[in-house]
PDB file of N, CA and C in Angstrom:
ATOM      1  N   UNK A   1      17.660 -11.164  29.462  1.00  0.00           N
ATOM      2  CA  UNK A   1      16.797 -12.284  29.179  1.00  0.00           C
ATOM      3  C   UNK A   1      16.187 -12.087  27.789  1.00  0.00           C
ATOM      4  N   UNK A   2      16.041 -13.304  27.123  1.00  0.00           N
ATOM      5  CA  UNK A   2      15.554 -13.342  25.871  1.00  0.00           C
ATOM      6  C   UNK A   2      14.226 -13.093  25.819  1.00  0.00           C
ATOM      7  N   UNK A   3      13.415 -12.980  25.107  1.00  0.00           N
ATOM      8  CA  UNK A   3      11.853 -13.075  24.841  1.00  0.00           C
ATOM      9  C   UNK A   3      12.095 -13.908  23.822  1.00  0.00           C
ATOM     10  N   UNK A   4      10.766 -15.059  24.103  1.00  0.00           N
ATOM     11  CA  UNK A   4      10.796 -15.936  23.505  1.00  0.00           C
ATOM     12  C   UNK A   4      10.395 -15.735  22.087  1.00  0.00           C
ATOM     13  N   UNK A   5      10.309 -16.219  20.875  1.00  0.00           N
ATOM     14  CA  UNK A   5       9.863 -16.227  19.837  1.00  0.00           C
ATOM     15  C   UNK A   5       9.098 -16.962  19.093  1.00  0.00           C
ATOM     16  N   UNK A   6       7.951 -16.587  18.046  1.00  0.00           N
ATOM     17  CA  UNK A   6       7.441 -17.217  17.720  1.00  0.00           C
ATOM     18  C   UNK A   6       8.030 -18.310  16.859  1.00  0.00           C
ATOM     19  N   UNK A   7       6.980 -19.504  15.828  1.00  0.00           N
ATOM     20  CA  UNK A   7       7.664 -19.952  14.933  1.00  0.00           C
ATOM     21  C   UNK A   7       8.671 -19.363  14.229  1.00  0.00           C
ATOM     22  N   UNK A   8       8.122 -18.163  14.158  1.00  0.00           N
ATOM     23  CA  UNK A   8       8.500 -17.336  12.748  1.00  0.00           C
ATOM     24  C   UNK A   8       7.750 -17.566  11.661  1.00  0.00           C
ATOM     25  N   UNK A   9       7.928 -16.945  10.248  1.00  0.00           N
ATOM     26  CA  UNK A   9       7.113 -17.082   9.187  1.00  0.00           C
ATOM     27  C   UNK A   9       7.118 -18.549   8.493  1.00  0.00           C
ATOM     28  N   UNK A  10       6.009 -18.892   8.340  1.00  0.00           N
ATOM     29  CA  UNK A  10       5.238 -19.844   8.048  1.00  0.00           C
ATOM     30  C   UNK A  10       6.108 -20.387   6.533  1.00  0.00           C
ATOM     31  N   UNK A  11       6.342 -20.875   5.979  1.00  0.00           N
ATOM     32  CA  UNK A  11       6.456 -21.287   4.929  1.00  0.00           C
ATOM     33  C   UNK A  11       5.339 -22.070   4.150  1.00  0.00           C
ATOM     34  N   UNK A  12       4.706 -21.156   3.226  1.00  0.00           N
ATOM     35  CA  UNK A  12       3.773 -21.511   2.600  1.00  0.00           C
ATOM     36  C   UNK A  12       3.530 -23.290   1.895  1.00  0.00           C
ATOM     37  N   UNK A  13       3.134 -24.104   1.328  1.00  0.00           N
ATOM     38  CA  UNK A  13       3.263 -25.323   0.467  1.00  0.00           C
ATOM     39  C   UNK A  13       3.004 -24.710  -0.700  1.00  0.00           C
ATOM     40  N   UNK A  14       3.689 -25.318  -1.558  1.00  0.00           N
ATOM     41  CA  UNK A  14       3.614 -24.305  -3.273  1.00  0.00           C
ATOM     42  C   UNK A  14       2.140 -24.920  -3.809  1.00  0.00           C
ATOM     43  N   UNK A  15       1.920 -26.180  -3.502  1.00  0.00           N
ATOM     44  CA  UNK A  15       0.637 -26.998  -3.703  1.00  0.00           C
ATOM     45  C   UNK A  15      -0.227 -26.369  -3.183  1.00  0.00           C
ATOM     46  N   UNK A  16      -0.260 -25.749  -2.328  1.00  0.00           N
ATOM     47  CA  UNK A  16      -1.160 -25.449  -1.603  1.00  0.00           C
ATOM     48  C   UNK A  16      -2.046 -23.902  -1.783  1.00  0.00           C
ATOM     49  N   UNK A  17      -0.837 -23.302  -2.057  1.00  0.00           N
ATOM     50  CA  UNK A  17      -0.668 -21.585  -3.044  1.00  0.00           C
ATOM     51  C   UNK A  17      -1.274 -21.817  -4.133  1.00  0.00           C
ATOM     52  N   UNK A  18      -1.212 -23.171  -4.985  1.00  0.00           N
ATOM     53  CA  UNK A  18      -1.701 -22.793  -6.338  1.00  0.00           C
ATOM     54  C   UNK A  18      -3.028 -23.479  -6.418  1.00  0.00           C
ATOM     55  N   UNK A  19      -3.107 -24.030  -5.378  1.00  0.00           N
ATOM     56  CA  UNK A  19      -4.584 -24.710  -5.325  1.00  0.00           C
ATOM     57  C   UNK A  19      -5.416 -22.973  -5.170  1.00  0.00           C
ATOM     58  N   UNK A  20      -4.851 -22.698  -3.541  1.00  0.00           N
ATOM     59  CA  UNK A  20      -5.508 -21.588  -2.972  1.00  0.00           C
ATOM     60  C   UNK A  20      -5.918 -20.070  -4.342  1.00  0.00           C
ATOM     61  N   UNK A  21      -4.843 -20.044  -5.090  1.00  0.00           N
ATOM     62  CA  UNK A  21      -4.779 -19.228  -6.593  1.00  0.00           C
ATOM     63  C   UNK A  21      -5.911 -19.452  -7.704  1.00  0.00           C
ATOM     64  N   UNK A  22      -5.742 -21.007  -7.349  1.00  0.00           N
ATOM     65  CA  UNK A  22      -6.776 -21.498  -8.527  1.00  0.00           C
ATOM     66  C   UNK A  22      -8.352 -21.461  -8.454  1.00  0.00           C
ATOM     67  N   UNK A  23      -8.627 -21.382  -6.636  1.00  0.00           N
ATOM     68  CA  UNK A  23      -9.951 -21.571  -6.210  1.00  0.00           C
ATOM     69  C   UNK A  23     -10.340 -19.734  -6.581  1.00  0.00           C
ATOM     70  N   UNK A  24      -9.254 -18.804  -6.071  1.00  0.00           N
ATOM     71  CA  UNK A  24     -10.123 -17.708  -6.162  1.00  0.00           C
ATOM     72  C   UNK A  24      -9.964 -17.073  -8.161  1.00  0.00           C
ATOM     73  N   UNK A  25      -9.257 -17.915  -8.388  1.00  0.00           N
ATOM     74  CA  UNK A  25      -9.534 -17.699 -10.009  1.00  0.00           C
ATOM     75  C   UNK A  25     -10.996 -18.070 -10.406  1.00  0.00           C
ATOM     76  N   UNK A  26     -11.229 -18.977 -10.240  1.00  0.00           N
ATOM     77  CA  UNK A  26     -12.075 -19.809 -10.750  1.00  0.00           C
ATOM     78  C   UNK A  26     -13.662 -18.954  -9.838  1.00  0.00           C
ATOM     79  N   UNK A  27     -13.708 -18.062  -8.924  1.00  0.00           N
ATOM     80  CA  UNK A  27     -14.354 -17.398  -7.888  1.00  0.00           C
ATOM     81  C   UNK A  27     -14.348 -15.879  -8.949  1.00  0.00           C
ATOM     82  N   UNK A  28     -13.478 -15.638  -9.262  1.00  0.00           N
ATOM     83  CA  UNK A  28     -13.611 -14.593  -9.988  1.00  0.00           C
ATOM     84  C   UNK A  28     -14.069 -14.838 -11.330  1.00  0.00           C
ATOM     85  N   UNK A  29     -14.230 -15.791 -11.910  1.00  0.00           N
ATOM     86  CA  UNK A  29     -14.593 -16.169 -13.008  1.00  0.00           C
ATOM     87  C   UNK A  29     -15.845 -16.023 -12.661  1.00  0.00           C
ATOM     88  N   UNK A  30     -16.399 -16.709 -11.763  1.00  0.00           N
ATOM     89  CA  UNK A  30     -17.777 -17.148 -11.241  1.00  0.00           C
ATOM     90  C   UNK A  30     -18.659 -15.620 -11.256  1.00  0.00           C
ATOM     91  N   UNK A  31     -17.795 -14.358 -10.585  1.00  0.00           N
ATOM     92  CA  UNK A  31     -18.337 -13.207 -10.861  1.00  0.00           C
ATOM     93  C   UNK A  31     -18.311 -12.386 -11.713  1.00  0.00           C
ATOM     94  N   UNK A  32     -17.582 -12.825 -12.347  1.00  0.00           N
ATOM     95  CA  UNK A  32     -17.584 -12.486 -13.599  1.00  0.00           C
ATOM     96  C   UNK A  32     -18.728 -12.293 -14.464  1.00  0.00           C
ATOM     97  N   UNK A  33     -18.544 -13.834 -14.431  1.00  0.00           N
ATOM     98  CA  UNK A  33     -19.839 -14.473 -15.783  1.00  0.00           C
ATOM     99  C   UNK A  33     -21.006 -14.107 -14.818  1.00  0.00           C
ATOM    100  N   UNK A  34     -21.616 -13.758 -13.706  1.00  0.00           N
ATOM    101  CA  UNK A  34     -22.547 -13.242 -13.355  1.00  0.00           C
ATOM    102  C   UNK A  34     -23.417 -12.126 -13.516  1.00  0.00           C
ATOM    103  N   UNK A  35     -22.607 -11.297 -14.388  1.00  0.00           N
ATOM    104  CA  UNK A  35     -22.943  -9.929 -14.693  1.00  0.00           C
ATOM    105  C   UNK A  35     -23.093 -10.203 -16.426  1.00  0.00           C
ATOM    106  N   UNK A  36     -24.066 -10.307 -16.966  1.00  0.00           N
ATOM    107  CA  UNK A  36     -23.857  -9.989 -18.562  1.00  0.00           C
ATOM    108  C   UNK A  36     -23.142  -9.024 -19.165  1.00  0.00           C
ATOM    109  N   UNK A  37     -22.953  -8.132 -18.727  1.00  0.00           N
ATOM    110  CA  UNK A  37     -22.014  -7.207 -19.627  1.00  0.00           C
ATOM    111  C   UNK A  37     -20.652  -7.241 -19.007  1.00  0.00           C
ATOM    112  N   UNK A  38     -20.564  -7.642 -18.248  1.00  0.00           N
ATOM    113  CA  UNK A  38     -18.968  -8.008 -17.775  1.00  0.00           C
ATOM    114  C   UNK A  38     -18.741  -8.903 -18.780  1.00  0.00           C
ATOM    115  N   UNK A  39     -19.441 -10.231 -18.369  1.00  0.00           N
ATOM    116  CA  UNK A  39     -18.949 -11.025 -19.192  1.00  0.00           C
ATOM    117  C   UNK A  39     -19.209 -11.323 -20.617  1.00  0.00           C
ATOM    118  N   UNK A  40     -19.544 -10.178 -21.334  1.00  0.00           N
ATOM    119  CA  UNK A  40     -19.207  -9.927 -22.810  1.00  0.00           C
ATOM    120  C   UNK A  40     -18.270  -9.689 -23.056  1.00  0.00           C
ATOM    121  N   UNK A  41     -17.882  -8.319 -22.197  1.00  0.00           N
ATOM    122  CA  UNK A  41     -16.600  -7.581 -22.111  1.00  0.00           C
ATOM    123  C   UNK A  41     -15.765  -8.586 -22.105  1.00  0.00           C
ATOM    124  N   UNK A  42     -15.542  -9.926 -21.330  1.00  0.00           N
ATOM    125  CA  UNK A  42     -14.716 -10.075 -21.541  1.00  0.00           C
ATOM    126  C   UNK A  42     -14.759 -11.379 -21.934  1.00  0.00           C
ATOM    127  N   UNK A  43     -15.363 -12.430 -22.689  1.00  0.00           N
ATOM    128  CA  UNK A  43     -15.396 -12.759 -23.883  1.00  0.00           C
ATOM    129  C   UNK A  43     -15.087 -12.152 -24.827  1.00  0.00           C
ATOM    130  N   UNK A  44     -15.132 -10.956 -25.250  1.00  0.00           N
ATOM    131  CA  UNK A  44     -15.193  -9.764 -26.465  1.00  0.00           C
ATOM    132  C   UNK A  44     -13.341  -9.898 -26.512  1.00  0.00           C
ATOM    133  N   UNK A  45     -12.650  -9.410 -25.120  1.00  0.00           N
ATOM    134  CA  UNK A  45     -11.284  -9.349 -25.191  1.00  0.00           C
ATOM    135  C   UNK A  45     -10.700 -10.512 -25.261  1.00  0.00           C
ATOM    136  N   UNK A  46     -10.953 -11.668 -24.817  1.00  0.00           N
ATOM    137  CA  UNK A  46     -10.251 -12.920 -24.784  1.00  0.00           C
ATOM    138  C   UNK A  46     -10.839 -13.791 -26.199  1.00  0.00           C
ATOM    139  N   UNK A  47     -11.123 -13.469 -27.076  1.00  0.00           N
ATOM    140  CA  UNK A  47     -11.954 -14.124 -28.282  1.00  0.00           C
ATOM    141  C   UNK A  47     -12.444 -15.221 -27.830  1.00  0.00           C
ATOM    142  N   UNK A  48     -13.000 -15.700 -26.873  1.00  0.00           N
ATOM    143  CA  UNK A  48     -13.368 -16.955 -26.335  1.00  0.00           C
ATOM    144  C   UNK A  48     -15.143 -17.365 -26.264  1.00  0.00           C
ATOM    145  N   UNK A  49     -15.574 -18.131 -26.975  1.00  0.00           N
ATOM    146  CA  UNK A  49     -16.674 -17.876 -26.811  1.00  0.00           C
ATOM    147  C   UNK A  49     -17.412 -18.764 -25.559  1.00  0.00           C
ATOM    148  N   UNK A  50     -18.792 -18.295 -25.399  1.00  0.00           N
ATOM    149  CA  UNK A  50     -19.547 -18.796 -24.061  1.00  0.00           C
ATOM    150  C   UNK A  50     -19.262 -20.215 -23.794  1.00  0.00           C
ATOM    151  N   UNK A  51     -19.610 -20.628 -25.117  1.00  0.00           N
ATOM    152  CA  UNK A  51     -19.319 -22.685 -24.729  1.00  0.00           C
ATOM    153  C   UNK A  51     -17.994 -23.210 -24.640  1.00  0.00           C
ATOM    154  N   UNK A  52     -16.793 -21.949 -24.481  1.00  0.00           N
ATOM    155  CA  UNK A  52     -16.108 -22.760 -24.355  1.00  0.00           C
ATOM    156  C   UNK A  52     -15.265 -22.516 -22.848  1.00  0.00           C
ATOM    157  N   UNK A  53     -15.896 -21.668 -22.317  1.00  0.00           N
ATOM    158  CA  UNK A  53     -15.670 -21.293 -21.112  1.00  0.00           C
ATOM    159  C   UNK A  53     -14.937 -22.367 -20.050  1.00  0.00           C
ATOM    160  N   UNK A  54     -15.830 -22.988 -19.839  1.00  0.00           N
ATOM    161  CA  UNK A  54     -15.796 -23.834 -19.222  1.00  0.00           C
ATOM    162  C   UNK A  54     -15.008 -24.747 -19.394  1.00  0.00           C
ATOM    163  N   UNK A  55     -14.339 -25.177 -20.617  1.00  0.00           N
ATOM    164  CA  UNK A  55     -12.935 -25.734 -20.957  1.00  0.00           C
ATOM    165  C   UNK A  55     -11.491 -24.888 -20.490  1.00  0.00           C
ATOM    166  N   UNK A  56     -11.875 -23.991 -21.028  1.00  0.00           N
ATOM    167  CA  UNK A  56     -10.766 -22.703 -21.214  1.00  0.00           C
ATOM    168  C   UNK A  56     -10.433 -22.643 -19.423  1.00  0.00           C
ATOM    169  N   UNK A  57     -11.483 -22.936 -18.546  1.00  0.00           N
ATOM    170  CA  UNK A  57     -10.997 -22.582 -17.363  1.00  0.00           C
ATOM    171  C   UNK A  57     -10.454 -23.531 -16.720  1.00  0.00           C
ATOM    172  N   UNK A  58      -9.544 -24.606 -17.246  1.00  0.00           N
ATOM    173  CA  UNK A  58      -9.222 -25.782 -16.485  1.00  0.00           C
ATOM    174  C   UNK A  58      -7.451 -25.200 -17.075  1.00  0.00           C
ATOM    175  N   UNK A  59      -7.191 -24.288 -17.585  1.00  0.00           N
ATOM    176  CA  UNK A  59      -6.372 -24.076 -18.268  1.00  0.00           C
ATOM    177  C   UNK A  59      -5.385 -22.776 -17.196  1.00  0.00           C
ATOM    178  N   UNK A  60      -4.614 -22.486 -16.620  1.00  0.00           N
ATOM    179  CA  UNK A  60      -4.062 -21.737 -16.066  1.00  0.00           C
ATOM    180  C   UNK A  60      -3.900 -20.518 -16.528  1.00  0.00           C
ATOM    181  N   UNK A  61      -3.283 -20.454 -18.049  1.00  0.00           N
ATOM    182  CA  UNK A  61      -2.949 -19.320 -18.399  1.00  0.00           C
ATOM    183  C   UNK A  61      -4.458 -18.591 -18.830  1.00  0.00           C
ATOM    184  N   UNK A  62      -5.668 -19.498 -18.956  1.00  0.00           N
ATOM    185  CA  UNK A  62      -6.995 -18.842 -18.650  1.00  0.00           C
ATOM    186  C   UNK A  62      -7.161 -18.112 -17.501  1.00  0.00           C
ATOM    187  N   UNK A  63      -6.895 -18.507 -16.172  1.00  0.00           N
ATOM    188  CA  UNK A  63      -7.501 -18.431 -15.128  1.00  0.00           C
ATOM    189  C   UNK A  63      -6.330 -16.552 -14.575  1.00  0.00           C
ATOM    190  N   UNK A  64      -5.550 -16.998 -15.499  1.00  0.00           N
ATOM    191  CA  UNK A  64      -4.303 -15.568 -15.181  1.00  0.00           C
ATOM    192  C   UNK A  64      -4.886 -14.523 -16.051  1.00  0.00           C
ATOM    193  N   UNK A  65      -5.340 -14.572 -16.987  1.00  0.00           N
ATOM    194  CA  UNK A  65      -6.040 -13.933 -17.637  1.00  0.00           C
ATOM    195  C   UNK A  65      -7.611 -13.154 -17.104  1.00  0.00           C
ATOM    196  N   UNK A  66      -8.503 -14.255 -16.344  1.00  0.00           N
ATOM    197  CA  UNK A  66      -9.318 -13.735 -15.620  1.00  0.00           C
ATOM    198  C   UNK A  66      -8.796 -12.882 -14.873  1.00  0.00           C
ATOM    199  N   UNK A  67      -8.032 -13.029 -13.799  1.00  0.00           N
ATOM    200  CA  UNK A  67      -7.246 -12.176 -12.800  1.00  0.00           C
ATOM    201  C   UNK A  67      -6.939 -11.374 -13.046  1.00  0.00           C
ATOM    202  N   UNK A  68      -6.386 -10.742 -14.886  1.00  0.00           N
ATOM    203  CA  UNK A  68      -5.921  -9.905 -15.264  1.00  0.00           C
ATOM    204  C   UNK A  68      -6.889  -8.918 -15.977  1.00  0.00           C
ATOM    205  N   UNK A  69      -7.991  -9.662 -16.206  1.00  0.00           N
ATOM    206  CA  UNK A  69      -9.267  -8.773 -16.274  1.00  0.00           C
ATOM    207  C   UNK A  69      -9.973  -8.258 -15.038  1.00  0.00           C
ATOM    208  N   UNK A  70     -10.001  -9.176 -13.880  1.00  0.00           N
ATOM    209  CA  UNK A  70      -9.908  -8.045 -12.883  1.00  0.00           C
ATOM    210  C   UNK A  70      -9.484  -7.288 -12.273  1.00  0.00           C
ATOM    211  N   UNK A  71      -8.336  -7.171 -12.155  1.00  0.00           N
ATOM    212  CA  UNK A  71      -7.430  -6.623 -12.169  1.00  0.00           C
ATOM    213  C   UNK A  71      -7.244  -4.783 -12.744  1.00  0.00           C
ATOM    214  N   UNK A  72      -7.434  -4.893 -13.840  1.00  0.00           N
ATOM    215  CA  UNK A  72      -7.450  -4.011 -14.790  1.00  0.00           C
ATOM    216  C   UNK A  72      -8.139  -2.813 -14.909  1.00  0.00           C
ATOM    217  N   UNK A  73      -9.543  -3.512 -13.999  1.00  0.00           N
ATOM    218  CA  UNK A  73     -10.543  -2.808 -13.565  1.00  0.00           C
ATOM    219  C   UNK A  73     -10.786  -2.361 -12.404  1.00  0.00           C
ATOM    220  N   UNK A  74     -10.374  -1.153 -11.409  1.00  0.00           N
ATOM    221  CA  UNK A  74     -10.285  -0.834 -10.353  1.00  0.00           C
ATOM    222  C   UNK A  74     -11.799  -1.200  -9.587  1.00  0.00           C
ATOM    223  N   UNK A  75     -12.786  -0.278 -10.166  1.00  0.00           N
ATOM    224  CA  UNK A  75     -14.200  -0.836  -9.722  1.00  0.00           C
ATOM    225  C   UNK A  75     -14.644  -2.281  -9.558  1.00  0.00           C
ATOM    226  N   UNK A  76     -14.464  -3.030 -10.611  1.00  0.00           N
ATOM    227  CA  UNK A  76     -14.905  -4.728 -10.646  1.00  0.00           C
ATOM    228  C   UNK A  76     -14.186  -5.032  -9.439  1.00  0.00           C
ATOM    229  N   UNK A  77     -12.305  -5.171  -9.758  1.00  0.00           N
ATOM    230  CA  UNK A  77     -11.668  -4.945  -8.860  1.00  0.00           C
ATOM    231  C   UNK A  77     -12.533  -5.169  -6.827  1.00  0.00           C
ATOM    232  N   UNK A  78     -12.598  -4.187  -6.738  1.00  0.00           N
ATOM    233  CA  UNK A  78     -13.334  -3.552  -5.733  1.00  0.00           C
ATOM    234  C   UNK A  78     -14.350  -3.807  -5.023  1.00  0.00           C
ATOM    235  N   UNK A  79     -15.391  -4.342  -6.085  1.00  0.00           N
ATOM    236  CA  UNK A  79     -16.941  -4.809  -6.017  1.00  0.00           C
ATOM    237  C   UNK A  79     -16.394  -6.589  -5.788  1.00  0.00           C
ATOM    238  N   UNK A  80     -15.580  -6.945  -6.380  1.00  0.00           N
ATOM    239  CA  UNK A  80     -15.798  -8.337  -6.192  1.00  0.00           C
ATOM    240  C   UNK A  80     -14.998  -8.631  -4.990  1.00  0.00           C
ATOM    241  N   UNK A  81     -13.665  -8.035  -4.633  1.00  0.00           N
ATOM    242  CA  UNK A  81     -13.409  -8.109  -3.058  1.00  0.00           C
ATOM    243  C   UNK A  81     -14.440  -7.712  -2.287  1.00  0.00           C
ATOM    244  N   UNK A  82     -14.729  -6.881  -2.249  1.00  0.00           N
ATOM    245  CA  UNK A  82     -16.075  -6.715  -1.265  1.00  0.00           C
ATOM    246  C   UNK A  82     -17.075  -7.892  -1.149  1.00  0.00           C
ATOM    247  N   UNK A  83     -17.569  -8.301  -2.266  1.00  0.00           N
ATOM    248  CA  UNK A  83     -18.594  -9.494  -2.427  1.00  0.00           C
ATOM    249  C   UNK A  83     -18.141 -10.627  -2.053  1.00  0.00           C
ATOM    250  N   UNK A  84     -16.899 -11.134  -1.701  1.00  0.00           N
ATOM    251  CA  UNK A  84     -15.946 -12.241  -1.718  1.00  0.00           C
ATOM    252  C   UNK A  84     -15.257 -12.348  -0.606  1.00  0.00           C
ATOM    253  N   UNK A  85     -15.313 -11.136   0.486  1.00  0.00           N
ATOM    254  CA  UNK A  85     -14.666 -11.072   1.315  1.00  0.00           C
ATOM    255  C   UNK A  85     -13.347 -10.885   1.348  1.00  0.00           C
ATOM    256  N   UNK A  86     -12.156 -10.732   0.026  1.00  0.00           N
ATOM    257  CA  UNK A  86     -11.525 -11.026  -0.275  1.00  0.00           C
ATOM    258  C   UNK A  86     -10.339  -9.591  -0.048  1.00  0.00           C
ATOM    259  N   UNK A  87      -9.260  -9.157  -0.025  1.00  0.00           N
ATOM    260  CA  UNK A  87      -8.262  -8.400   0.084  1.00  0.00           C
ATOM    261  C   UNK A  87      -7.949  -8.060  -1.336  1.00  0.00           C
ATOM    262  N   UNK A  88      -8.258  -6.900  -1.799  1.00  0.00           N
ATOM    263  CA  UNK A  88      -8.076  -6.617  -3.212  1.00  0.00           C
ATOM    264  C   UNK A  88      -6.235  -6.955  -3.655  1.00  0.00           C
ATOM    265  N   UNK A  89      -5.529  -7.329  -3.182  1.00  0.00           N
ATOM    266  CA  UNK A  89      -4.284  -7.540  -3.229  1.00  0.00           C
ATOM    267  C   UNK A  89      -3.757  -9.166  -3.224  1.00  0.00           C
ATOM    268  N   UNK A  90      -5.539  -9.722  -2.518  1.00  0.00           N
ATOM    269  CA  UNK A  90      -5.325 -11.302  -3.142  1.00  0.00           C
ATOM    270  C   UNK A  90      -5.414 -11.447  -4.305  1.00  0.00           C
ATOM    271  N   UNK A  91      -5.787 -10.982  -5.615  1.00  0.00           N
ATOM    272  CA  UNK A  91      -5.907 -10.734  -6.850  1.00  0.00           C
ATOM    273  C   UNK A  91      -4.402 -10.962  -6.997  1.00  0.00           C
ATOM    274  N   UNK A  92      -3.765 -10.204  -6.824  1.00  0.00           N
ATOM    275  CA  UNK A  92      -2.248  -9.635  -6.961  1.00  0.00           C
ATOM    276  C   UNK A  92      -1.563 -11.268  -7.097  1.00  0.00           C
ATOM    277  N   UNK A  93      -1.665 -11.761  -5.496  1.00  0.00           N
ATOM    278  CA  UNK A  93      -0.961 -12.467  -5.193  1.00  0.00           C
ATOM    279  C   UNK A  93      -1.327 -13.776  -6.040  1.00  0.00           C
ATOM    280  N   UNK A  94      -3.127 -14.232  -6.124  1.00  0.00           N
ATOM    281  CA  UNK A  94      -3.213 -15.254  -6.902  1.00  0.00           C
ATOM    282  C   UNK A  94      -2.795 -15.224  -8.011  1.00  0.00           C
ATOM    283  N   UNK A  95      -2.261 -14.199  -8.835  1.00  0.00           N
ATOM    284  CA  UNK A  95      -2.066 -13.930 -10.418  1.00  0.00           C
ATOM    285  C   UNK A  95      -0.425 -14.213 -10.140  1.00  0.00           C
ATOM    286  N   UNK A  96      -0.055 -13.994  -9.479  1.00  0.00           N
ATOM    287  CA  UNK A  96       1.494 -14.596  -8.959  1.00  0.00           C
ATOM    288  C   UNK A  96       1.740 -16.172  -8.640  1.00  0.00           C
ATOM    289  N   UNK A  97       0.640 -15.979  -8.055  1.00  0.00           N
ATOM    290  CA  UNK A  97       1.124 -17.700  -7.674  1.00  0.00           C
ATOM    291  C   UNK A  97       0.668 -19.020  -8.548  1.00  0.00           C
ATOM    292  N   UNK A  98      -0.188 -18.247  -9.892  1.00  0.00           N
ATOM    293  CA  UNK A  98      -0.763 -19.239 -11.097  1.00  0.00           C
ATOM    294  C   UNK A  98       0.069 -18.746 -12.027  1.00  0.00           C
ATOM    295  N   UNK A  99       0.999 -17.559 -12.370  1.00  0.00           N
ATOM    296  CA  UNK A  99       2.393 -17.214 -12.696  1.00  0.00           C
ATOM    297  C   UNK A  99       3.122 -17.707 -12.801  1.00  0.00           C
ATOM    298  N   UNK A 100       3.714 -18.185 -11.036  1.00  0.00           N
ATOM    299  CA  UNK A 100       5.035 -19.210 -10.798  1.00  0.00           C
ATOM    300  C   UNK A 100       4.649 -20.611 -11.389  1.00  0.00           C
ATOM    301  N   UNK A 101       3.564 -21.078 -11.338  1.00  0.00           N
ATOM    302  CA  UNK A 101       3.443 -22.058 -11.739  1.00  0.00           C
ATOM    303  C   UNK A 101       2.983 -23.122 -13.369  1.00  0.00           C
ATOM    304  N   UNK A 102       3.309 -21.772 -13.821  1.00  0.00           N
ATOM    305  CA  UNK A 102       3.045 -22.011 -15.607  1.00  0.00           C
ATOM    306  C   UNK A 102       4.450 -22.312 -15.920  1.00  0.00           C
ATOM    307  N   UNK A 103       4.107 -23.240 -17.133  1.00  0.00           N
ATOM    308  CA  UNK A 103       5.356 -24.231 -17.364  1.00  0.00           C
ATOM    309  C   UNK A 103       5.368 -23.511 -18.674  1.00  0.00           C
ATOM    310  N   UNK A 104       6.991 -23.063 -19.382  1.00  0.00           N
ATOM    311  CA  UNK A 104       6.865 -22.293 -20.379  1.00  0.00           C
ATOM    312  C   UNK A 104       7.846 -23.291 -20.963  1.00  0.00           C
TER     313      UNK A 104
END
């Protein structure tokens, strides 16, 4: 006799991945810029200045860039999954899935 089976794996919506990518970009941004010396640091690396933030983040290859500043940083990293509830490996995956979806 068989055992029955589940669906099986889910097939994600790609819309739906890059929405889900974009919200915790834009979440990490948010903690970012919460900390003043974070977010010098990284204004300082992205030559971007304060007023234009907020443009710059409607922009994808911005928001991959955030990711990649947290990223980079095991501690921030760390502190902001914790604060966020978040799986330090969703980092990973959102920087992948705002990746697949940059038009080159």
């Amino acid at each position: 006799m068989k055992t029955p089976r589940g669906p099986g794996p889910r097939k994600v919506d790609p819309k739906a991945r890059q929405e889900a990518a974009t919200a915790l970009a834009i979440t990490a941004l948010s903690f970012v810029a919460a900390d003043p010396e974070h977010l010098g640091r990284f204004l300082s690396l992205t030559g971007i200045g304060p007023e234009s933030i907020r443009a710059a983040a409607r922009q994808p290859g911005f928001l991959l860039g955030v990711l990649d500043y947290l990223a980079g940083d095991e501690a921030l990293l760390l502190a902001f999954a914790n604060q966020n509830d978040f799986d330090p490996e969703d980092v990973q995956r959102a920087r992948a899935a705002l990746a697949d979806g940059e038009v080159t």
